[in-house]
Protein backbone atom coordinates (compact mmCIF):
# COMPACT_ATOMS: atom_id res chain seq x y z
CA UNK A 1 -7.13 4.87 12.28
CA UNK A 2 -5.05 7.90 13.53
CA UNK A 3 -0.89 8.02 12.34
CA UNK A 4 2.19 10.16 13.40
CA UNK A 5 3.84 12.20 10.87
CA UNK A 6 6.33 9.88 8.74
CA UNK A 7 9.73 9.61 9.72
CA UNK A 8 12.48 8.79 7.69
CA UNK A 9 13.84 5.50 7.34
CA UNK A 10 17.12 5.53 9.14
CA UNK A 11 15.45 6.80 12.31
CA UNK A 12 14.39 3.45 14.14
CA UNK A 13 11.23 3.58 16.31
CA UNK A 14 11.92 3.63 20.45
CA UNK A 15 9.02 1.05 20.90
CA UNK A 16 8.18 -2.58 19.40
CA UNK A 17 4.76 -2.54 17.81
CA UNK A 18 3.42 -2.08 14.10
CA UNK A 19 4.49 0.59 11.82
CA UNK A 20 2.89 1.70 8.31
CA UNK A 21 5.65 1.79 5.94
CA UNK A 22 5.56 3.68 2.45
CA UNK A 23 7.23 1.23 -0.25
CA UNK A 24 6.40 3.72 -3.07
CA UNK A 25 3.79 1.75 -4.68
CA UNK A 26 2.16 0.33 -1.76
CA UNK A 27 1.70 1.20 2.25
CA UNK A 28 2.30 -2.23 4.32
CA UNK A 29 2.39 -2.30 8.28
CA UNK A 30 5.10 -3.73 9.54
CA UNK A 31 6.45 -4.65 13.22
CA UNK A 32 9.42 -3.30 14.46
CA UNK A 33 10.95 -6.08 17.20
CA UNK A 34 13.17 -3.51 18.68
CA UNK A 35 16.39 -4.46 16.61
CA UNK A 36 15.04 -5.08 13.17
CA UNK A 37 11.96 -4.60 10.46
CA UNK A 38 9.83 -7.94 10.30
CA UNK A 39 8.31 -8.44 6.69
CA UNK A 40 5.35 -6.46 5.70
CA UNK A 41 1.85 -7.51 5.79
CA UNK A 42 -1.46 -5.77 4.26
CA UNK A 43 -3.46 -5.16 7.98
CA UNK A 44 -1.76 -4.26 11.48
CA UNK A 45 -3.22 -7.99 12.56
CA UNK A 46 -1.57 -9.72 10.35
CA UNK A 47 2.04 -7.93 10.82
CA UNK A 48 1.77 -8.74 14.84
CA UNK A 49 1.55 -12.46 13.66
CA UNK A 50 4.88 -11.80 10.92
CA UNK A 51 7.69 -13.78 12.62
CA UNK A 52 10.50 -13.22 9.77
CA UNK A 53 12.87 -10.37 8.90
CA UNK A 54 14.15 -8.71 5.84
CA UNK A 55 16.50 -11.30 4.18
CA UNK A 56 19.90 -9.15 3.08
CA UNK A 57 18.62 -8.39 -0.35
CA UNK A 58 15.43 -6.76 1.42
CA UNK A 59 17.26 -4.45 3.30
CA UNK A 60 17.62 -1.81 0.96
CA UNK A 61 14.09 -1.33 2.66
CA UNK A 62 15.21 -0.88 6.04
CA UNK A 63 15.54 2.78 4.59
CA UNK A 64 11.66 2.77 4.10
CA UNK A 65 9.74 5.81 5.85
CA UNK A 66 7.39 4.88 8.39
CA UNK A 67 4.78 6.48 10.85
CA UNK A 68 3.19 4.64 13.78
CA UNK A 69 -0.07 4.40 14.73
CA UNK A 70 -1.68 6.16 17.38
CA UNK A 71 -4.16 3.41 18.83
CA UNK A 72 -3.63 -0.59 18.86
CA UNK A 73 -4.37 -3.01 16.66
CA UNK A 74 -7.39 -5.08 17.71
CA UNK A 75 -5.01 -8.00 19.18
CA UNK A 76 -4.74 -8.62 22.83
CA UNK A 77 -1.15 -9.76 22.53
CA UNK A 78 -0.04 -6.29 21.92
C-alpha cells in the first residue's frame, strides 16, 4: 500500500475517504466524512463501514496526524 507524507492533525483532509492515523501506540485508518473523524478501525475495509464519530472525550484525537493513501481500498462503494 503506497501513503502521503503525514500531515499534522489540525490540517483536515480536502476529500472524504480513509486516512491512516498515528495514535502513538498504534496506526488505525480512519474515514474522514468531510466534517469530522469517524472512529478508527484496524483495515481501510473496515473504517469505510465505521458509521460513528469521536464522542467529546475522543476528540483530543482530532489532533492525531494522518496521511492518506494513495490507491483505494478494495470496496466498490468508495
Amino acid at each position: 500500500m503506497i501513503l502521503t507524507p503525514w500531515f499534522p492533525g489540525d490540517t483536515h483532509p480536502a476529500r472524504q475517504g480513509v486516512y491512516q492515523r498515528d495514535f502513538g501506540r498504534e496506526r488505525k485508518y480512519a474515514y474522514w466524512n468531510g466534517k469530522q473523524w469517524l472512529w478508527g478501525a484496524d483495515t481501510p475495509e473496515k473504517a469505510v463501514e465505521t458509521t460513528f464519530g469521536f464522542s467529546s472525550v475522543q476528540l483530543q484525537f482530532s489532533a492525531v496526524v494522518w496521511r492518506g493513501l494513495m490507491e483505494e481500498p478494495n470496496d466498490p462503494t468508495i
